[in-house]
C-alpha atoms as a PDB file:
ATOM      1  CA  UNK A   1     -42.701 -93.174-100.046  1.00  0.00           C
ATOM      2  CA  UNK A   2     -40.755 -91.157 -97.724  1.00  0.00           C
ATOM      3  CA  UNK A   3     -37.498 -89.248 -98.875  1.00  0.00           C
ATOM      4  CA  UNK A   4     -34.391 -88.049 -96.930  1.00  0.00           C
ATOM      5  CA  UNK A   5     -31.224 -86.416 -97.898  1.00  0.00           C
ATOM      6  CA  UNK A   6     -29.033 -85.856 -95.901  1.00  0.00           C
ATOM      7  CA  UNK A   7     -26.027 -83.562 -96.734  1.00  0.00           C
ATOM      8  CA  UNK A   8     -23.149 -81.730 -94.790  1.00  0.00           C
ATOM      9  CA  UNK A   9     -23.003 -77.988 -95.564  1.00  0.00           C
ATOM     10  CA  UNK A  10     -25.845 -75.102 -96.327  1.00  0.00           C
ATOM     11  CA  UNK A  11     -26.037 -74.049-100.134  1.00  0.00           C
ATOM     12  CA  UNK A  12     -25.253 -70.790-100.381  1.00  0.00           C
ATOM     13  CA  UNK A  13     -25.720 -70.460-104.091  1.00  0.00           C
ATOM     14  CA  UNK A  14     -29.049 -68.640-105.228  1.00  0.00           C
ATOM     15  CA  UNK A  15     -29.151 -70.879-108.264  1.00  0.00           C
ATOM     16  CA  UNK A  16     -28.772 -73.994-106.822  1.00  0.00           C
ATOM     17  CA  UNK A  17     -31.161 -73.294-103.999  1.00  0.00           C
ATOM     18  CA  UNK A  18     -33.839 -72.037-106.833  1.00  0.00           C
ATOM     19  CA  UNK A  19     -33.360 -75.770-108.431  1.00  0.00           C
ATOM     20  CA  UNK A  20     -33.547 -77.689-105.602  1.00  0.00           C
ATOM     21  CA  UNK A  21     -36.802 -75.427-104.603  1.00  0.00           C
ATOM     22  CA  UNK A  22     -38.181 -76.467-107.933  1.00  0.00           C
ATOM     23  CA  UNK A  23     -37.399 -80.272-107.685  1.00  0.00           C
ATOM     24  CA  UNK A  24     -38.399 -80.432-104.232  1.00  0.00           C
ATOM     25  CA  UNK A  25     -42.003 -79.074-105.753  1.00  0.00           C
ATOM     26  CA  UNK A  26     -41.820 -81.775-108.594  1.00  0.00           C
ATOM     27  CA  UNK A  27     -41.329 -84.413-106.339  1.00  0.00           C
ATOM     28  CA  UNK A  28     -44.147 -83.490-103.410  1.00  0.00           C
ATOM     29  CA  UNK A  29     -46.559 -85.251-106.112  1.00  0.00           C
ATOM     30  CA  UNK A  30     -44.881 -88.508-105.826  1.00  0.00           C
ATOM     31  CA  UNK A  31     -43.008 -88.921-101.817  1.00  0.00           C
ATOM     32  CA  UNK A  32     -42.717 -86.833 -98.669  1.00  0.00           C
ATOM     33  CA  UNK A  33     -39.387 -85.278 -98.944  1.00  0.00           C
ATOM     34  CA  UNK A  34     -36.869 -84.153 -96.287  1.00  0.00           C
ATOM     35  CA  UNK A  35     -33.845 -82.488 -97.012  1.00  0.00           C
ATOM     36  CA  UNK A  36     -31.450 -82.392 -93.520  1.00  0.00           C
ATOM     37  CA  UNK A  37     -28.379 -80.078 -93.673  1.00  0.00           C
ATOM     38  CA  UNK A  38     -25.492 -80.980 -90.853  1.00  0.00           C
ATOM     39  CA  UNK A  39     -23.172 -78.582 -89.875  1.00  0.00           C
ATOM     40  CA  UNK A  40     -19.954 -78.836 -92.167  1.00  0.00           C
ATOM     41  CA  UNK A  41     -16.255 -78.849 -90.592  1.00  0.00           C
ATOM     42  CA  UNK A  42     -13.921 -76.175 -91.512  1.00  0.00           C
ATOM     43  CA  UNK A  43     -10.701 -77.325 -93.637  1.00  0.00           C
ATOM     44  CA  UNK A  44      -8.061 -75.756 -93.673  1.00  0.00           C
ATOM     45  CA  UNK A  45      -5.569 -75.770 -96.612  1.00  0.00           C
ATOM     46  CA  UNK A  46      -2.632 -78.320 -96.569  1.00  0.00           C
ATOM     47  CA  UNK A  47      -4.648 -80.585 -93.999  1.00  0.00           C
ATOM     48  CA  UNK A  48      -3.179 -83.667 -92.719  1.00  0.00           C
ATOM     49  CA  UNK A  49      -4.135 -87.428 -93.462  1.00  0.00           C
ATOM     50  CA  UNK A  50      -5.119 -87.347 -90.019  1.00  0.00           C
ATOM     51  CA  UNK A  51      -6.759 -83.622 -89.706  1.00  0.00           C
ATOM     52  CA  UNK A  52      -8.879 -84.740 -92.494  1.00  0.00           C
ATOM     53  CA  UNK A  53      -9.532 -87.780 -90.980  1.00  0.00           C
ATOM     54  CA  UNK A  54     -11.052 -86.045 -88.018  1.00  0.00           C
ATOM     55  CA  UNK A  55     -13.013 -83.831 -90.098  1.00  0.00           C
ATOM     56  CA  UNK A  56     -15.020 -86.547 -91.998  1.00  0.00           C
ATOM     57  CA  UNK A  57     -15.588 -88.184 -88.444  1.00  0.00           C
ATOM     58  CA  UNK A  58     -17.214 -85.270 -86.914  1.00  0.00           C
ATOM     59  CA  UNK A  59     -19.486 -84.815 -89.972  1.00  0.00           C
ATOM     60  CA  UNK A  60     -19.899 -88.264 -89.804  1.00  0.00           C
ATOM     61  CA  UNK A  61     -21.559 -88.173 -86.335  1.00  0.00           C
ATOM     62  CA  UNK A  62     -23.923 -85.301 -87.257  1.00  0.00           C
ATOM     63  CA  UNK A  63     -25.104 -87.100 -89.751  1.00  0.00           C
ATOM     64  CA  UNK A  64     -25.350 -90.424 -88.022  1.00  0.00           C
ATOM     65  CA  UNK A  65     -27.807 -88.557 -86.125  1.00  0.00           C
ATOM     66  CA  UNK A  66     -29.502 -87.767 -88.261  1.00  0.00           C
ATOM     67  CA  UNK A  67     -30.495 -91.327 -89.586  1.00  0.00           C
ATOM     68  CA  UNK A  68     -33.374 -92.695 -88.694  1.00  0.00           C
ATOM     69  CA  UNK A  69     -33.463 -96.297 -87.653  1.00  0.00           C
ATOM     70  CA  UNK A  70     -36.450 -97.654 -90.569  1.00  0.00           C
ATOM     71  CA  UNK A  71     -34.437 -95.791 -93.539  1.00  0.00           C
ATOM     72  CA  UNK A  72     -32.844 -97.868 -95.943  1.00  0.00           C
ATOM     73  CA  UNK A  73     -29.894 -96.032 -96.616  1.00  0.00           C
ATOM     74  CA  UNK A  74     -27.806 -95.200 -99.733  1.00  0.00           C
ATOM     75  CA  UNK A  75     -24.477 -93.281 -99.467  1.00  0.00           C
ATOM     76  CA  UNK A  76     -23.565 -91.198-102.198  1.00  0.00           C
ATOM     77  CA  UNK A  77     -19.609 -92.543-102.860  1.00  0.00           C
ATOM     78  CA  UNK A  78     -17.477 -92.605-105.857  1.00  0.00           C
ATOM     79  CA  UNK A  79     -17.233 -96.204-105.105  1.00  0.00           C
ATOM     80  CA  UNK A  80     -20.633 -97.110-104.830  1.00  0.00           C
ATOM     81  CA  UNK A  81     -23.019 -98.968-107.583  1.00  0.00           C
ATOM     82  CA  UNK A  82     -23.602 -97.113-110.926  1.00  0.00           C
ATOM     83  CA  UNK A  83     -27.181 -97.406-112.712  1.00  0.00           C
ATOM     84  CA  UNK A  84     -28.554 -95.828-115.921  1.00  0.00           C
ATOM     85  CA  UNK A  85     -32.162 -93.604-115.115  1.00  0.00           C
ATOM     86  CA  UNK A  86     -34.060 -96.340-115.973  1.00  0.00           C
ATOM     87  CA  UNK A  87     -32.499 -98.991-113.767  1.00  0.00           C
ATOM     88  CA  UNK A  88     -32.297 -96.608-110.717  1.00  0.00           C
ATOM     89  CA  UNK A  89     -35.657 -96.008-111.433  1.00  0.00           C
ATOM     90  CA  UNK A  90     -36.237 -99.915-111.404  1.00  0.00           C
ATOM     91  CA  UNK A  91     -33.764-100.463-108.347  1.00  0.00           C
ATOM     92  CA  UNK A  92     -36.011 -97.532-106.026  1.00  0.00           C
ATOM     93  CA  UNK A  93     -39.216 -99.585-107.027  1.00  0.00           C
ATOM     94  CA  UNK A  94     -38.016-102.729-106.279  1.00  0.00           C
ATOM     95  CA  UNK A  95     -37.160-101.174-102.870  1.00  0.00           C
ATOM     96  CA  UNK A  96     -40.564 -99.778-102.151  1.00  0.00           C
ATOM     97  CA  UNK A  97     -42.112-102.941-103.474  1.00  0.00           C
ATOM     98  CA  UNK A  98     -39.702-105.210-101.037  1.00  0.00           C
ATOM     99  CA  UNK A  99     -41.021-102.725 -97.847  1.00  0.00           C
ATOM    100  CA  UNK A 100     -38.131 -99.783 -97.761  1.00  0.00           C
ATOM    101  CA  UNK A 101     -40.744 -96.981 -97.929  1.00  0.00           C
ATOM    102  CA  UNK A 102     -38.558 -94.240 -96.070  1.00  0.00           C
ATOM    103  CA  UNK A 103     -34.942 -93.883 -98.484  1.00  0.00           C
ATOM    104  CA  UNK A 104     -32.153 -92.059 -97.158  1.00  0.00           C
ATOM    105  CA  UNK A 105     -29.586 -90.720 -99.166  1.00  0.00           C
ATOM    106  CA  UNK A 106     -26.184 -88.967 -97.890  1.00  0.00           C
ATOM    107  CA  UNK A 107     -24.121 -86.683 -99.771  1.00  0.00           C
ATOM    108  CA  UNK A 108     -21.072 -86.341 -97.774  1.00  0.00           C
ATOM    109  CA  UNK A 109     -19.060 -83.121 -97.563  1.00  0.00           C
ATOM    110  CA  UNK A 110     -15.906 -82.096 -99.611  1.00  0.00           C
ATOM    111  CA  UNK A 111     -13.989 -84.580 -98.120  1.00  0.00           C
ATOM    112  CA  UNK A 112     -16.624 -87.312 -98.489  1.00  0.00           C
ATOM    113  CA  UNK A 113     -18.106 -89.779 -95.672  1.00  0.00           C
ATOM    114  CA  UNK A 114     -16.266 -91.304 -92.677  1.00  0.00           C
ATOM    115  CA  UNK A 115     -16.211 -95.139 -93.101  1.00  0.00           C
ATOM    116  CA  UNK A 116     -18.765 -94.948 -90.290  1.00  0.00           C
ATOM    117  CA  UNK A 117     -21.477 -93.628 -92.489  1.00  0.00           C
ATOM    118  CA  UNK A 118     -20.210 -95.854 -95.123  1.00  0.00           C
ATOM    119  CA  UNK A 119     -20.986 -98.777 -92.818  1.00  0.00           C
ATOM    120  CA  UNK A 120     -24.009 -97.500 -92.120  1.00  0.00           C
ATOM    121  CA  UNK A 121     -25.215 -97.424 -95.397  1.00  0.00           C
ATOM    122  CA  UNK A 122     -27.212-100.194 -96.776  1.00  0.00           C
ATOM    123  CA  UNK A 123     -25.661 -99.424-100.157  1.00  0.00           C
ATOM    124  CA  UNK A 124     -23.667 -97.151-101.929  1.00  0.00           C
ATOM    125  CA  UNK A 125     -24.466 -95.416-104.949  1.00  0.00           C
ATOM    126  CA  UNK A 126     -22.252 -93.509-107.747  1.00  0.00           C
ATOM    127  CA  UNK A 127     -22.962 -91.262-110.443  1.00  0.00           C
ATOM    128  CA  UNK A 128     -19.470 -90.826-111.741  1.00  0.00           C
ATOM    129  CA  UNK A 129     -16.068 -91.923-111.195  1.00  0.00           C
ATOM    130  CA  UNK A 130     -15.855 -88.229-111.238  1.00  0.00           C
ATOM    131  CA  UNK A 131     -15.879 -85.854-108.137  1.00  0.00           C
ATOM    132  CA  UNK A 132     -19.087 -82.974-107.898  1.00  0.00           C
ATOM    133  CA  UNK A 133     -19.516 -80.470-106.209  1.00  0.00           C
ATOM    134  CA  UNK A 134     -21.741 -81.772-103.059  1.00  0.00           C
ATOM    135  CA  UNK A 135     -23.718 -78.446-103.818  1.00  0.00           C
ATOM    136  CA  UNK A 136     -24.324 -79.589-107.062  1.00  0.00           C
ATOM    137  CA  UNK A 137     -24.443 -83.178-106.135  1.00  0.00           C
ATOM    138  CA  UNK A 138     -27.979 -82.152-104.409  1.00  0.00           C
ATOM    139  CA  UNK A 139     -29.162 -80.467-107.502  1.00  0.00           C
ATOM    140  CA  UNK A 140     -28.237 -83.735-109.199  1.00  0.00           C
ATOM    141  CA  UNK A 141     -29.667 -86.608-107.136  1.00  0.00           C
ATOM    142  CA  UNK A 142     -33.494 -84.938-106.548  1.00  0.00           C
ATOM    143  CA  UNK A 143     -33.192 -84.573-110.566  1.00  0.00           C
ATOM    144  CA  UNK A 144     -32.814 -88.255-111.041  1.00  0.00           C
ATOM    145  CA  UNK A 145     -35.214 -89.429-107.796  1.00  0.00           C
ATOM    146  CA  UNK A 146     -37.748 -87.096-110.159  1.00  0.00           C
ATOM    147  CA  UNK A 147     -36.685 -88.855-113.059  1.00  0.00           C
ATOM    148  CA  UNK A 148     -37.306 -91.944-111.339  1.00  0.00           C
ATOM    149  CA  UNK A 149     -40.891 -91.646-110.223  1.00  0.00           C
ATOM    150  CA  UNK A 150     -41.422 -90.089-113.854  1.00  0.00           C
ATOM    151  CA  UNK A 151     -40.124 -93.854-115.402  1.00  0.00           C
ATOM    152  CA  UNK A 152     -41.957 -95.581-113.123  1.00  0.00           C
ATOM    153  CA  UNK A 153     -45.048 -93.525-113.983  1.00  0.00           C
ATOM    154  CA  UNK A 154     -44.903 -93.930-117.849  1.00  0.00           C
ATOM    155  CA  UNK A 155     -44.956 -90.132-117.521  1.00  0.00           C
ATOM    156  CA  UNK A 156     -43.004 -88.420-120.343  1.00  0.00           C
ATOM    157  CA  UNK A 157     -39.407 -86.806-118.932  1.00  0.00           C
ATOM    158  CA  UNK A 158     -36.403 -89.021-119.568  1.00  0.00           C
ATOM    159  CA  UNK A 159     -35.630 -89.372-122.720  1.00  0.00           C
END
């Protein structure tokens, strides 16, 4: 299985490079892994509706780009579908089973996706009505694709 994320914004954060270094080296037994950073939009404080709007869009595009045309796509939205470990886990197989061997995921910037990308998107996914850090979001979702292949392996992790 083939694995893309795509995310607005570099990390910057020694820690949360070091962890995503580490899960990236977990994962290289079970998929191919890509990680694509697109160039995030300054903000400036006390933005606009419409400023913001713009912002989102531009990121958008970059990461539009970025897509390729076989991925089965899953935006990362507050909105989106929430699973427990093992049902992700269950959902990804299913996927690979039905064909979808190159995922896509998208972790939008601090302002989130445009509705482009959000149309894009094959599905959307959630892992709290809460709002993360998209640094930490990256940390986050390569922990759980891990976990995944780990359930679906009978290999001892989750619990």
């Amino acid at each position: 299985m083939k694995i893309t994320i795509i995310c607005v914004g570099k990390i910057k954060e020694k820690f949360y490079r070091d962890a995503i270094d580490e899960y990236r080296k977990r994962l290289s037994r079970y998929a191919k892994l890509e990680i694509v950073e697109v160039v995030d939009e300054k903000t400036k404080d006390q933005a606009s509706e419409a400023e913001d709007l713009m912002v989102k869009e531009k990121e958008g595009e970059r990461i539009l780009k970025n897509i390729k045309e076989d991925a089965y796509v899953v935006a990362l939205a507050i909105e989106g579908k929430m699973y427990d470990s093992v049902a992700l886990s269950n959902h990804l197989q299913t996927l690979g089973v039905n064909g979808k061997s190159h995922l896509t995921f998208v972790i939008g910037g601090s302002l989130g996706l445009s509705s482009q990308v959000l149309s894009r998107a094959d599905e959307k996914l959630s892992f709290s009505p809460m709002t993360f850090p998209h640094q930490l979001m990256r940390v986050v979702l390569l922990e759980q694709i891990y976990r995944c292949f780990r359930i679906q392996n009978n290999e001892p992790y989750h619990k």
